[in-house]
Protein backbone atom coordinates (compact mmCIF):
# COMPACT_ATOMS: atom_id res chain seq x y z
CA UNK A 1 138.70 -78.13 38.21
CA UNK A 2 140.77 -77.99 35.04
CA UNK A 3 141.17 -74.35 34.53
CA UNK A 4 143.19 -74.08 31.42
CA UNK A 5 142.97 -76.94 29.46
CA UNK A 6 139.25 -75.74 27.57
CA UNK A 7 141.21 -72.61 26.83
CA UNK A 8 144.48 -74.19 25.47
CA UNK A 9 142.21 -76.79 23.75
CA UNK A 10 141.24 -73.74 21.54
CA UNK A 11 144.31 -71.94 19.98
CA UNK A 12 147.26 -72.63 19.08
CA UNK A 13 150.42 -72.24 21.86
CA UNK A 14 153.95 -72.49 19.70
CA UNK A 15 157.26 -72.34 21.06
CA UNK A 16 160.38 -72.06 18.64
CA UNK A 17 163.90 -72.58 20.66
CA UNK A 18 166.56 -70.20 19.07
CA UNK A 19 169.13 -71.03 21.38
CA UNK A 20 170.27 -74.00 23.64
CA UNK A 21 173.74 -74.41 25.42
CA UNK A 22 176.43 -72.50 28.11
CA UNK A 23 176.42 -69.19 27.69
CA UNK A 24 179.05 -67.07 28.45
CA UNK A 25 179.83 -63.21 28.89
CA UNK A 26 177.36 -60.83 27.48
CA UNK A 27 174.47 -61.34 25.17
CA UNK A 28 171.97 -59.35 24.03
CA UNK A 29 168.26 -59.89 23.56
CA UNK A 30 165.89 -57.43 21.46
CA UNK A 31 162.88 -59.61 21.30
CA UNK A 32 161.74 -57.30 18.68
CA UNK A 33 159.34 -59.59 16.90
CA UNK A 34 156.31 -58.52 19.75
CA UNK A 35 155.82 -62.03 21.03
CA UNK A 36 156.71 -63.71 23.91
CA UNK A 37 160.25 -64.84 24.97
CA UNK A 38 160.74 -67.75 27.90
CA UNK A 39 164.28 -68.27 29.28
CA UNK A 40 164.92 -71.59 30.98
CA UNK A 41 168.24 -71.32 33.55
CA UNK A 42 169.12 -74.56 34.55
CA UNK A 43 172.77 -74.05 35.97
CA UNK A 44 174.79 -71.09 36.97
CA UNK A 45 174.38 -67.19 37.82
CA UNK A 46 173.23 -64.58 35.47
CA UNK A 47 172.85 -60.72 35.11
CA UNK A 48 169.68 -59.42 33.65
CA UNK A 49 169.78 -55.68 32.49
CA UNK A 50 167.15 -54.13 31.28
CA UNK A 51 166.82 -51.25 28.76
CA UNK A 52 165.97 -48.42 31.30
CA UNK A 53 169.21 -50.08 33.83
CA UNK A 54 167.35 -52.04 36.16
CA UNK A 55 169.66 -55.06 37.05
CA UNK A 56 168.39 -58.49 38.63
CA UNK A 57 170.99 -60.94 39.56
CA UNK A 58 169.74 -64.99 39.26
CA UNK A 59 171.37 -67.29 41.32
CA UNK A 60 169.33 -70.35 41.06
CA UNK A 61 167.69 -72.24 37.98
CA UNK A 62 164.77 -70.36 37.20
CA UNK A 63 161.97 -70.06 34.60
CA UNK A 64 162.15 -65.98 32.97
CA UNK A 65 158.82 -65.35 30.82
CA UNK A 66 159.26 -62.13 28.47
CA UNK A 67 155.70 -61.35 27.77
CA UNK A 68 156.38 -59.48 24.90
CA UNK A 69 158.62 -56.82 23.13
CA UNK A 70 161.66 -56.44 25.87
CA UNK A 71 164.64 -55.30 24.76
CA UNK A 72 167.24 -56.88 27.59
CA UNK A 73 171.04 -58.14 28.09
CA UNK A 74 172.56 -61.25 29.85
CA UNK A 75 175.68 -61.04 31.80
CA UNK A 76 177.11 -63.82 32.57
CA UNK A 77 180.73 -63.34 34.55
CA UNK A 78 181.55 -67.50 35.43
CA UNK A 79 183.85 -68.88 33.14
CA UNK A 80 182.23 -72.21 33.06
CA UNK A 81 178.95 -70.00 31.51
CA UNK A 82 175.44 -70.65 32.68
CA UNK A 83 173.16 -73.63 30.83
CA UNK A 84 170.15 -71.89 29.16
CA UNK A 85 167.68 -72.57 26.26
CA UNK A 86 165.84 -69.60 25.37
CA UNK A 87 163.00 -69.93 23.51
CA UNK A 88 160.18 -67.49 20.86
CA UNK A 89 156.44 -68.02 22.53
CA UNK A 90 153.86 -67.21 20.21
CA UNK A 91 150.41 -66.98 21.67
CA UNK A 92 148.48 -66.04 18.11
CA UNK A 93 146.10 -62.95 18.01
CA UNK A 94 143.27 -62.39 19.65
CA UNK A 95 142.92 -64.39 22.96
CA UNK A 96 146.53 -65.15 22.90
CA UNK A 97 146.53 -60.98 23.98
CA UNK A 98 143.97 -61.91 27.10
CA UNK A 99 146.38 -64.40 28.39
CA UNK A 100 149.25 -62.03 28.57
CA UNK A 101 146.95 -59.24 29.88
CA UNK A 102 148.19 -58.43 33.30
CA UNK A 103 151.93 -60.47 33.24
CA UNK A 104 154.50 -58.15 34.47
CA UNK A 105 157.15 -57.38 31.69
CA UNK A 106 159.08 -59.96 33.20
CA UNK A 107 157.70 -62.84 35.31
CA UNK A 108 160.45 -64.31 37.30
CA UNK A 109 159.31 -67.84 38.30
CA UNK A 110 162.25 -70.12 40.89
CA UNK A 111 162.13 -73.68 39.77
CA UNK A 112 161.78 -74.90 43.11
CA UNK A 113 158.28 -73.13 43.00
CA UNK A 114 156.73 -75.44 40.57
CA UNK A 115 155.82 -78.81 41.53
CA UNK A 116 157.04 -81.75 38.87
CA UNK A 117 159.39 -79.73 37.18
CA UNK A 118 162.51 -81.38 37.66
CA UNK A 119 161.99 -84.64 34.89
CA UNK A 120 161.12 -82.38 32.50
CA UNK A 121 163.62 -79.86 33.26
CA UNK A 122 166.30 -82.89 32.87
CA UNK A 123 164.97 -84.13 29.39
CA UNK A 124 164.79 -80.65 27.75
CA UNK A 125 168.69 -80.30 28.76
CA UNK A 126 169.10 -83.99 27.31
CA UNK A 127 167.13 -83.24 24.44
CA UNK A 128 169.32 -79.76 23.88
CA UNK A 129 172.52 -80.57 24.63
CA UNK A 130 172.70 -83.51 22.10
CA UNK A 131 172.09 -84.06 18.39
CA UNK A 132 169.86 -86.59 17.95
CA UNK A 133 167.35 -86.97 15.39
CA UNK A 134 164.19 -84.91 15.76
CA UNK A 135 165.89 -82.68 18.53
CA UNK A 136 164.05 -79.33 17.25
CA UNK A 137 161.33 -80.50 17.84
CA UNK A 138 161.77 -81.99 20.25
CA UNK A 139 163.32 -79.33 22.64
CA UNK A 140 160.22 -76.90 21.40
CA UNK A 141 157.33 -78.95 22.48
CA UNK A 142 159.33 -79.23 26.04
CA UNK A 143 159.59 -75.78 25.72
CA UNK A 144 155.24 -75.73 25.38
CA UNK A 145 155.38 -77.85 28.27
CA UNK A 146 157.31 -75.58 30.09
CA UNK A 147 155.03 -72.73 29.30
CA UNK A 148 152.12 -74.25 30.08
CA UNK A 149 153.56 -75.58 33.93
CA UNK A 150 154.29 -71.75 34.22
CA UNK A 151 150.80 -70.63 33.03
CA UNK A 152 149.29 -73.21 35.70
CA UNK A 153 151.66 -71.87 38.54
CA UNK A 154 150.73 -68.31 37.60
CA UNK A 155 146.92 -69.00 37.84
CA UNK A 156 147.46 -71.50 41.18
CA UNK A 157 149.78 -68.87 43.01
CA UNK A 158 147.57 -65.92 42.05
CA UNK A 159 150.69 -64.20 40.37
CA UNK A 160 148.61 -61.48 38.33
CA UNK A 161 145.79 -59.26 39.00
CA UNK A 162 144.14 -57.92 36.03
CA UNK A 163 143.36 -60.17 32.60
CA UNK A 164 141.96 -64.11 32.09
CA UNK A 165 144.51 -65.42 33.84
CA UNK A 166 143.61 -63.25 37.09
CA UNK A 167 139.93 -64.63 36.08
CA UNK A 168 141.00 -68.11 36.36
CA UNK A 169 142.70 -67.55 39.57
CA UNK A 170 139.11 -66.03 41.12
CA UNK A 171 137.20 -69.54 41.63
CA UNK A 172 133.76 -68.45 40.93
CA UNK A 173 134.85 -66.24 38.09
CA UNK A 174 137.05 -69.49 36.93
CA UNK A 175 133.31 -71.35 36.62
CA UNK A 176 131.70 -68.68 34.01
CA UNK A 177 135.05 -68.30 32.14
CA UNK A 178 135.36 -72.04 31.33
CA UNK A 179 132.01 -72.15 30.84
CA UNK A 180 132.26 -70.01 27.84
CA UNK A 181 135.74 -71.76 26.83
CA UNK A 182 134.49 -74.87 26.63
CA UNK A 183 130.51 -74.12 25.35
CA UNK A 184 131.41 -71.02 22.78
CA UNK A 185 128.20 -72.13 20.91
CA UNK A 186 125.71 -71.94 24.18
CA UNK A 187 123.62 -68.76 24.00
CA UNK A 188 125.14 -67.67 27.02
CA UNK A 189 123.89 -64.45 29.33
CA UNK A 190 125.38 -62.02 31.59
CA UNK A 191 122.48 -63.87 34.30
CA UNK A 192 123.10 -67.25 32.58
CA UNK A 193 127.06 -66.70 33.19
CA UNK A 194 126.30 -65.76 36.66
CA UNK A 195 124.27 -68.24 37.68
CA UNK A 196 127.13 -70.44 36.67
CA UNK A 197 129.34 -68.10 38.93
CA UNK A 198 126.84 -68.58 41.83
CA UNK A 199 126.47 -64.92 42.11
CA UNK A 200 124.29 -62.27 41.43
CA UNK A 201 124.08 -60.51 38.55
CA UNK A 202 125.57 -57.08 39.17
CA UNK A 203 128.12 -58.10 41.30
CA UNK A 204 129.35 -60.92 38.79
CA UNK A 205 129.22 -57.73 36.23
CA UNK A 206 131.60 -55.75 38.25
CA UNK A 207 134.10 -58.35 39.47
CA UNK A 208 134.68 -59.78 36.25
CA UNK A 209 135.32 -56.02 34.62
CA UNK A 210 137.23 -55.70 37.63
CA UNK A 211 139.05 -58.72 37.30
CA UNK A 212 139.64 -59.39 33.39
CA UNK A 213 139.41 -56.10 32.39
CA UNK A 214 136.43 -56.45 29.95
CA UNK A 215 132.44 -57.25 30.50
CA UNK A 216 131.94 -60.73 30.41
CA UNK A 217 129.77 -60.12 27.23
CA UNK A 218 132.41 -58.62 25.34
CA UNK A 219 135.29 -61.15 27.01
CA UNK A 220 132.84 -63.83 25.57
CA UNK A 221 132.24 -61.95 21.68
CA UNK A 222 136.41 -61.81 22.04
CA UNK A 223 136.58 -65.62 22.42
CA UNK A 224 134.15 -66.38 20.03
CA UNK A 225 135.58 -64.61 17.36
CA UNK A 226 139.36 -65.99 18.17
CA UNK A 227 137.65 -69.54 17.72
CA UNK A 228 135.93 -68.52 14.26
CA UNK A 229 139.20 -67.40 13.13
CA UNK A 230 140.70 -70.86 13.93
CA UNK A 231 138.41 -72.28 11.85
CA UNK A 232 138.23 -70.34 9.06
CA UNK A 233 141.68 -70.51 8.42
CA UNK A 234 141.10 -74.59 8.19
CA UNK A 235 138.99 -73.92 6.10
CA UNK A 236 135.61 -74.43 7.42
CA UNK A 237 132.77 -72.63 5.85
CA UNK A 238 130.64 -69.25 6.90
CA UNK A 239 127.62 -71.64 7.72
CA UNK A 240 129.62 -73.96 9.48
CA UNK A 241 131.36 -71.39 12.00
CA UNK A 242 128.78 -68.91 12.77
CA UNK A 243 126.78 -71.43 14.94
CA UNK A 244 129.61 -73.56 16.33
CA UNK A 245 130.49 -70.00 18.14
CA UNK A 246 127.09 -69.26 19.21
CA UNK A 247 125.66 -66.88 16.46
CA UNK A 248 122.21 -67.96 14.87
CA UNK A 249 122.58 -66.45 11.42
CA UNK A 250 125.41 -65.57 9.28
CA UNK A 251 124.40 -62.49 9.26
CA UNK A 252 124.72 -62.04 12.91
CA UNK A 253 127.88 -63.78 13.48
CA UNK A 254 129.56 -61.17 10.30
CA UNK A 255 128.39 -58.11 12.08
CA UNK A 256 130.11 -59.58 14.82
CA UNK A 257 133.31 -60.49 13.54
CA UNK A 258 133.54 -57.12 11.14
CA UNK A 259 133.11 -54.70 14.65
CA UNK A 260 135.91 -56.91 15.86
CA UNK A 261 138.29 -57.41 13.06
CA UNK A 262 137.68 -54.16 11.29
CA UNK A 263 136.84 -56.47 7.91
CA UNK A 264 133.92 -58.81 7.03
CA UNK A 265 134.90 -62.90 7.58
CA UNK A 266 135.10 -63.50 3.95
CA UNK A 267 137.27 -60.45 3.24
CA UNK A 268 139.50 -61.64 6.15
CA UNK A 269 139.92 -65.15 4.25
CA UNK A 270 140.86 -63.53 0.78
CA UNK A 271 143.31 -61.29 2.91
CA UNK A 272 145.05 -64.97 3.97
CA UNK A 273 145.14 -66.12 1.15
CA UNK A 274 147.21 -63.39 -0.83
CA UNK A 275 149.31 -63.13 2.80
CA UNK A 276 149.95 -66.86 2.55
């Protein structure tokens, strides 16, 4: 069972690599921009400090996933530096805010934990320590990669307890939650959703508010309007996007997305338009 794949198949995950080599002494990171921030430590020891002083010492290559505004500091006391690529992760609006739902500040992920890393792990250091054509993008796509093998180990390991990802990890939750990933436009229920569950209807309701953190009706009204903004900003028209996300009438679907968004669909496209 595929967990993740219906939801990455729906936004857009973008990684953009800012820096790439052996670092040495003391660098500091604001991540001020309020997205996410993965660190990939393939060789030597590091010192993490944190803005309020806490202090964790890595010793072994390691995945670090910043889940979103952390202001933190490297140390790095070895002459011969530590070989790191450090990388933005942007996530988007809207759902890309459920996935992070429930990550620590920090997630601190050993390689060793993660099965199949290691080829990858060796052509992103390839890829970054060389200048070969079409490096950038190269080394950010790994750096996707990367973020998705640490998404999967998060949901297989049962690494977080609260938000989609938690969800995922729960297998009968996992059922209704791809369900509505991958079949936005069915006219879905809170019984429909819990048949799909296999459970009954209140105690569906409560573990998925337990688990996620929203009603399944409103995690599913969340995911439907992420998916009509995707498409709206390609372009596609009001009649074309209120029924591939489940809403009979145009109407409907931009009472829908106004409670949501705070603005009506078509007000939301001119607003993109003067933005972009």
């Amino acid at each position: 069972m595929d967990r993740l794949s219906p939801l990455f198949a729906r936004f857009s995950l973008s990684a953009n690599v800012f820096y790439s080599g052996a670092l040495c002494g003391v660098v500091d990171f604001p991540n001020d921009r309020g997205i996410g921030m993965l660190h990939v430590l393939r060789r030597g020891q590091l010192r993490v400090i944190h803005a309020n002083g806490e202090r964790v010492e890595i010793v072994a290559p390691t995945l670090l996933f910043y889940r979103q505004s952390s202001v933190h500091r490297f140390e790095v006391d070895d002459p011969a530096g530590c070989d790191l690529v450090c990388a933005h992760i942007e996530f988007g609006a809207g759902m890309g805010l459920q996935i992070l739902r429930g990550l620590p500040e920090l997630l601190l992920v050993p390689m060793d934990d993660i099965a199949g890393v290691q080829p990858t792990l060796e052509l992103l250091f390839a890829e970054a320590f060389t200048s070969r054509t079409g490096r950038s993008a190269a080394i950010d796509r790994l750096i996707e990669y990367f973020t998705i093998l640490l998404l999967r180990h998060t949901v297989e390991a049962s690494l977080v307890k609260a938000g989609v990802l938690a969800g995922l990890a729960d297998e009968r939750l996992a059922r209704a939650i791809m369900a509505m990933h991958a079949q936005p436009e069915e006219a879905w229920t809170l019984e429909t959703l819990a048949g799909v569950a296999a459970m009954s209807r209140s105690r569906f309701a409560k573990d998925f508010l337990d688990t996620v953190g929203d009603t399944a009706m409103d995690y599913l009204t969340d995911w439907r309007i992420s998916l009509a903004q995707g498409l709206l900003k390609r372009g596609k028209p009001l009649k074309a996007v209120a029924p591939a996300v489940g809403y009979t009438s145009e109407t409907t679907f931009a009472r829908a997305f106004s409670r949501r968004t705070g603005v009506s669909p078509t007000n939301w496209v001119a607003r993109l338009k003067v933005g972009g």
